[in-house]
C-alpha atoms as a PDB file:
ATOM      1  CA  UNK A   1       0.000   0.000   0.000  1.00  0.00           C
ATOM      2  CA  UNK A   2       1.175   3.538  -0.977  1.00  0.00           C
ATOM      3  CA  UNK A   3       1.349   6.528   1.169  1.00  0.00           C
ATOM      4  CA  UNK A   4      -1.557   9.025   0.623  1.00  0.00           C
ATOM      5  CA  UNK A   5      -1.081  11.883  -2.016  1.00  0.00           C
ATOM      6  CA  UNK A   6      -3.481  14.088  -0.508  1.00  0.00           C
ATOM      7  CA  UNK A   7      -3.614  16.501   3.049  1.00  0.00           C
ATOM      8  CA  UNK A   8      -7.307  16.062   2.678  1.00  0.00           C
ATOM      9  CA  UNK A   9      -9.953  14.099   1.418  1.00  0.00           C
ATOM     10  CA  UNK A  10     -13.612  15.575   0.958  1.00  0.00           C
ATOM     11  CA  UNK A  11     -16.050  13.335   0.335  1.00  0.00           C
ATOM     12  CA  UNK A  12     -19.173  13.947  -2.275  1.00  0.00           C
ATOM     13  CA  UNK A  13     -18.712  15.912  -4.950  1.00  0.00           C
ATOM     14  CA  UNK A  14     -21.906  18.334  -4.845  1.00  0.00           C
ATOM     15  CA  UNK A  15     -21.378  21.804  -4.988  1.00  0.00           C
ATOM     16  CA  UNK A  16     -20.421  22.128  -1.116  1.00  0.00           C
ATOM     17  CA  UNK A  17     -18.369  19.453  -1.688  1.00  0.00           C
ATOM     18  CA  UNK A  18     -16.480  20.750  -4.796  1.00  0.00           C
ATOM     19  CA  UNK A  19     -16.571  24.621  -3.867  1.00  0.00           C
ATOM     20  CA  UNK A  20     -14.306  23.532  -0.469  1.00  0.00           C
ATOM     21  CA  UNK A  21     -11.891  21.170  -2.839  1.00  0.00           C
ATOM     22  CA  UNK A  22     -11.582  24.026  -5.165  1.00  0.00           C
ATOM     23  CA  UNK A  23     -11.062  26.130  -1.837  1.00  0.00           C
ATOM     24  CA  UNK A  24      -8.603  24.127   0.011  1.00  0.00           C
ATOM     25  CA  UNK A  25      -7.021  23.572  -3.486  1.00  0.00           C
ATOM     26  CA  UNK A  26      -6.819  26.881  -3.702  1.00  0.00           C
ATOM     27  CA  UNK A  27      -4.707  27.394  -0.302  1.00  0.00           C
ATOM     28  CA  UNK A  28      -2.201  24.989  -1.149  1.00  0.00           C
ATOM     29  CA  UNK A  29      -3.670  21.782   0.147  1.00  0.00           C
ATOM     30  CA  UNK A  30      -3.429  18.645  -1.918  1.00  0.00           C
ATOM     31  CA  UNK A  31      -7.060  17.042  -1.871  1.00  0.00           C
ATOM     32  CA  UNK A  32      -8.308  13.941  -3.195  1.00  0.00           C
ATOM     33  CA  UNK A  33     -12.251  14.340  -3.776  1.00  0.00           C
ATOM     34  CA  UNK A  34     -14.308  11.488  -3.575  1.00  0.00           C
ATOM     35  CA  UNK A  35     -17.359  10.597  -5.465  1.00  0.00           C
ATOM     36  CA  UNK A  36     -19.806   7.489  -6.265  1.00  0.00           C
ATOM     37  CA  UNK A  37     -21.579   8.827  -9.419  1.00  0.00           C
ATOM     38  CA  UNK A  38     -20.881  12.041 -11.485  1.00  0.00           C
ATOM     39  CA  UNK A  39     -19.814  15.349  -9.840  1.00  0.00           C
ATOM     40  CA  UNK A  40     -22.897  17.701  -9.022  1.00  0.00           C
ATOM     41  CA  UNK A  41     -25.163  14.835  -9.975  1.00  0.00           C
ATOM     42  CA  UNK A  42     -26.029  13.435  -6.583  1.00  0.00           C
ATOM     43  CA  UNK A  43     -27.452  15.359  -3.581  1.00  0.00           C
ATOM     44  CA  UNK A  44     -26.705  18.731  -5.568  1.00  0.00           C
ATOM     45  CA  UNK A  45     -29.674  17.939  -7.708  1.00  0.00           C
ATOM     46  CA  UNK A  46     -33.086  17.028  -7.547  1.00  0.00           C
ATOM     47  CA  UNK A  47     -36.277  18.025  -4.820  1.00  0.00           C
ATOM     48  CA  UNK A  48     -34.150  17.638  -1.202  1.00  0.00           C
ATOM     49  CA  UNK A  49     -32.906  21.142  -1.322  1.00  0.00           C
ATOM     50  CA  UNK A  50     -33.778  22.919   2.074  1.00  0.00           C
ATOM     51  CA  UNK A  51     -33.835  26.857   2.158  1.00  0.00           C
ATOM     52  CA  UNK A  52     -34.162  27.424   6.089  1.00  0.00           C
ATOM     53  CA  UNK A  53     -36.096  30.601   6.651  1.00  0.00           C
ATOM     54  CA  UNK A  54     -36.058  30.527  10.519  1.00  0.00           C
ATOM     55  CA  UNK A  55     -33.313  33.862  10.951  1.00  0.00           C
ATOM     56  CA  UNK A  56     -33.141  36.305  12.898  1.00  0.00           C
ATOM     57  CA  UNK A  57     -32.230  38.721  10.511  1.00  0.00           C
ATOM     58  CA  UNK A  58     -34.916  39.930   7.970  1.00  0.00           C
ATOM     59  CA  UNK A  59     -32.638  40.418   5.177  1.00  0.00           C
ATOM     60  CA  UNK A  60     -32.125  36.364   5.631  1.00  0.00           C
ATOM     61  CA  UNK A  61     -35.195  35.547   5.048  1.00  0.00           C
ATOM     62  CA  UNK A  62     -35.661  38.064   2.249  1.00  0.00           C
ATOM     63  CA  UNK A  63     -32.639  35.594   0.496  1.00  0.00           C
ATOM     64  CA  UNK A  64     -33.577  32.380   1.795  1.00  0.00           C
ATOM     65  CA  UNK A  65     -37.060  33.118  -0.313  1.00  0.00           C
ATOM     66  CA  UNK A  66     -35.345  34.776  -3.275  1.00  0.00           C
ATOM     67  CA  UNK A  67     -33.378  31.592  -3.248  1.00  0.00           C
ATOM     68  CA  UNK A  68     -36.440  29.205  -3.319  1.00  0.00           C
ATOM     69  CA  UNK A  69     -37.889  30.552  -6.199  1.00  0.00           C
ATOM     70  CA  UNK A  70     -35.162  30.911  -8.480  1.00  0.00           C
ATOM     71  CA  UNK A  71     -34.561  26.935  -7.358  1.00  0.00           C
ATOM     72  CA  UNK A  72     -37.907  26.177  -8.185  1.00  0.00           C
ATOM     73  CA  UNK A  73     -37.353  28.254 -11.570  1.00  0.00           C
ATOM     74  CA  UNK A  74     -34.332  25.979 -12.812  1.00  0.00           C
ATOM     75  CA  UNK A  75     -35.474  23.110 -11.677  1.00  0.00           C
END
């Protein structure tokens, strides 16, 4: 068995998943990204989104409902 060629490894390849590879990346970490099926393809698409509305802030809200529609719109 060979040493690992990574600092990191993030696992699922959604877009939270990618955007901190691509972050970490980024900073000088070497990170291996794992992934059963094809990037952005798994829990990045489909109905299971959840846009949490309970804030404090107003203007939170205001974006957590801006949000919702224009999901709703491209999906």
């Amino acid at each position: 068995m060979t040493s690992p060629s990574a600092d990191i490894a993030v696992v699922g390849a959604g877009i939270l998943g990618l955007a901190t590879a691509f972050e970490l990346q980024r900073r000088g970490a070497r990170v291996t990204l794992y992934e059963t099926g094809r990037p952005g393809q798994g829990q990045s698409a489909g109905q299971s989104r959840i846009f949490r509305h309970a804030h404090a802030d107003p203007r939170l809200v205001d974006y957590a409902v801006t949000a919702r529609g224009i999901w709703r719109e491209w999906s």
